[in-house]
Protein backbone atom coordinates (compact mmCIF):
# COMPACT_ATOMS: atom_id res chain seq x y z
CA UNK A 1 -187.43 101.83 24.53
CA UNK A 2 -186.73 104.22 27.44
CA UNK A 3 -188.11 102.71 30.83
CA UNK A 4 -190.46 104.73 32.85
CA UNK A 5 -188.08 104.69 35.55
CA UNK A 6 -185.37 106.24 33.73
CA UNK A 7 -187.87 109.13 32.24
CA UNK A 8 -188.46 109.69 36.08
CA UNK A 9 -184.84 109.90 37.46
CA UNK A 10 -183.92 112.18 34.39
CA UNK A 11 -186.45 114.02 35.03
CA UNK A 12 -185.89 114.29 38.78
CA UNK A 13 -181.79 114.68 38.26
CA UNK A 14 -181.92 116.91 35.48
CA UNK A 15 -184.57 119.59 37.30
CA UNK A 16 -182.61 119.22 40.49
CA UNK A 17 -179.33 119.43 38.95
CA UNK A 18 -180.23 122.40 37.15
CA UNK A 19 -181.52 124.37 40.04
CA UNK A 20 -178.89 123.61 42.35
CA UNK A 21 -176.51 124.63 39.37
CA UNK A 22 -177.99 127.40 38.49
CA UNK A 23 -177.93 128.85 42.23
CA UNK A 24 -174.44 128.23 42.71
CA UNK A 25 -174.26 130.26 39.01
CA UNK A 26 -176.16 133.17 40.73
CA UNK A 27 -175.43 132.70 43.99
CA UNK A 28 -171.64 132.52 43.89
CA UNK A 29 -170.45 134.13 46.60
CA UNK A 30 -173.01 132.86 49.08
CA UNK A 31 -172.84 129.24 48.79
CA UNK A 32 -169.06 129.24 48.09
CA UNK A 33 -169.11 130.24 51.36
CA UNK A 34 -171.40 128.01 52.72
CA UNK A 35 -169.42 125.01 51.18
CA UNK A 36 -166.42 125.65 52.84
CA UNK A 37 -168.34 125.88 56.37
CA UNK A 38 -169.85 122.41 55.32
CA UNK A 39 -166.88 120.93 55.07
CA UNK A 40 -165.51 121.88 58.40
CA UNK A 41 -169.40 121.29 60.48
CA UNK A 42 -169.13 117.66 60.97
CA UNK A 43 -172.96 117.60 62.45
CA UNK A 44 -173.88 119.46 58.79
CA UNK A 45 -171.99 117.29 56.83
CA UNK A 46 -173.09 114.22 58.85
CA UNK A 47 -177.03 115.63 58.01
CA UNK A 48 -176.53 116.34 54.22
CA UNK A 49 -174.38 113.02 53.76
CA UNK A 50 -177.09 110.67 55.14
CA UNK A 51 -179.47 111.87 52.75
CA UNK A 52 -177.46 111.96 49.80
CA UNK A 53 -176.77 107.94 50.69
CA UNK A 54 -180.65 107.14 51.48
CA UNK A 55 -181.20 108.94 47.25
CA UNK A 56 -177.77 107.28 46.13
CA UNK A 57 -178.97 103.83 47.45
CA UNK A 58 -182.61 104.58 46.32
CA UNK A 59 -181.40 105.26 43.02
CA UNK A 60 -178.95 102.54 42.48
CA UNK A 61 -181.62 99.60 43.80
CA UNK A 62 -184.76 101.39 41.72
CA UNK A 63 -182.33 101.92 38.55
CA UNK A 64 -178.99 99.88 38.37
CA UNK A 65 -179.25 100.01 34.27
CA UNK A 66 -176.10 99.48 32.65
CA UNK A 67 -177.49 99.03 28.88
CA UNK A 68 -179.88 100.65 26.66
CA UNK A 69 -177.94 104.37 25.70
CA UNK A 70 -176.84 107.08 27.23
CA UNK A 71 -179.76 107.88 29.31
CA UNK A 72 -180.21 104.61 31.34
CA UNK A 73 -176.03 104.64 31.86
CA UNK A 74 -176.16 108.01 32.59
CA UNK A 75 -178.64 107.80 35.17
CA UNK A 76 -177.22 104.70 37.04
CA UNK A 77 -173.74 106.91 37.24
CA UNK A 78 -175.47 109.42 39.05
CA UNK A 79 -177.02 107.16 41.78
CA UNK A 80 -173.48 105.16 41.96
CA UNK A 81 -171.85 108.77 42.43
CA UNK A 82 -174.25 109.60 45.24
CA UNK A 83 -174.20 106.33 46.96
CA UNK A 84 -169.74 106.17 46.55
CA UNK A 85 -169.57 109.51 47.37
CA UNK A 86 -171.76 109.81 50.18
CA UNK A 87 -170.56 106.36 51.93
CA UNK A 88 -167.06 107.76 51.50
CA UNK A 89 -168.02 111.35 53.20
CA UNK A 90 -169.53 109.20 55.61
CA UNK A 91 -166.74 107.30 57.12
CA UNK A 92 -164.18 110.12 56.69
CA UNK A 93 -162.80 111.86 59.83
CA UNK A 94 -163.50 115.75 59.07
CA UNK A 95 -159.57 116.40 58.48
CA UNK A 96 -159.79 114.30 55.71
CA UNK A 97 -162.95 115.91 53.93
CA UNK A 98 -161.35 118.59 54.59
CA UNK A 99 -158.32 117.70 52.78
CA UNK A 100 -160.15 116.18 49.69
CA UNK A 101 -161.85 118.97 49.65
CA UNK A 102 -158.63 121.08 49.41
CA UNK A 103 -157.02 118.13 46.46
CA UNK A 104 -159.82 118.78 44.45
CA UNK A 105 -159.58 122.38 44.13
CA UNK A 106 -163.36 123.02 44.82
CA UNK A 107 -162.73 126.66 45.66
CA UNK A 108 -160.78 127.29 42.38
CA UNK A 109 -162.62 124.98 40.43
CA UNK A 110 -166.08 126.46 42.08
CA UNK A 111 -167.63 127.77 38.30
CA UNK A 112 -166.09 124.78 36.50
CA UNK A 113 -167.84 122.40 38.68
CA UNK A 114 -171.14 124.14 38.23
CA UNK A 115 -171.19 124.32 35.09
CA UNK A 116 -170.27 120.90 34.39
CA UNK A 117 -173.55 120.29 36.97
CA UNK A 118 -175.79 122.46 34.49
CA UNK A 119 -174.53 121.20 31.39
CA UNK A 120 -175.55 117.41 32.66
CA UNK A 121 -178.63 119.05 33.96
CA UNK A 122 -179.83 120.35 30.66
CA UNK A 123 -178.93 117.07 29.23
CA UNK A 124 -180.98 114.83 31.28
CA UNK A 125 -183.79 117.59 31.70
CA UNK A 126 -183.72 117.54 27.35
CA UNK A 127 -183.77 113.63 27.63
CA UNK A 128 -186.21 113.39 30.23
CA UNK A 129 -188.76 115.42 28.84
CA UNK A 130 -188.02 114.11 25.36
CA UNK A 131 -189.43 111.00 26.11
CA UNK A 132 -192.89 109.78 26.67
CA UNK A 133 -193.28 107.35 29.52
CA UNK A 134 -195.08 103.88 28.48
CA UNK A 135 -196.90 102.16 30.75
């Protein structure tokens, strides 16, 4: 039996995911651009990182589920991803972001990355939704 909790963060990832994805689908151009000027505003970074830690850490404390099927694992990766990533973005001079973001190819790799975003999106939106909640 799927927990509440999990229906919820599903739920909550998947319809988040999937906008967000979808925007940087339609959007291309725009928020390309916008992610590179991220990366080098250390103020804007410094905003957007300490509230991707305060969901990562919300998420790993509420839902640290390593059992149970895909879902529940899938889930907990997310919030673990947000809280490593986010901690990491934190403490990193803005050379280095800067950097990592250059090693990853995030410019070249811009539709790849979005569409791996939408095709977990439409998987844990179809999961979500797929299950009832019981109380």
């Amino acid at each position: 039996m799927i927990q509440p909790r999990t229906i919820f963060l599903a739920r909550l990832a998947g319809l988040f995911l999937f906008l967000t994805s979808l925007a940087m689908l339609v959007q291309a151009g725009t928020i390309s651009l916008s992610i590179n000027a991220l990366v080098h505003d250390r103020a804007a970074l410094l905003v957007l990182v300490l509230f991707g830690l305060v969901g990562g850490l919300a998420m790993v404390l509420a839902h640290n589920v390593w059992s149970g099927g895909a879902l529940p694992v899938i889930v907990t990766l997310i919030g673990w991803w947000l809280l490593l990533r986010n901690a990491l973005l934190l403490f990193l001079p803005t050379n280095a972001v800067v950097a990592l973001f250059d090693a990853l190819y995030v410019e070249k790799l811009y539709y790849l990355f979005a569409l791996t975003g939408l095709a977990i999106a439409i998987y844990l939106t179809y999961a979500g939704f797929r299950h009832r909640p019981h109380p």
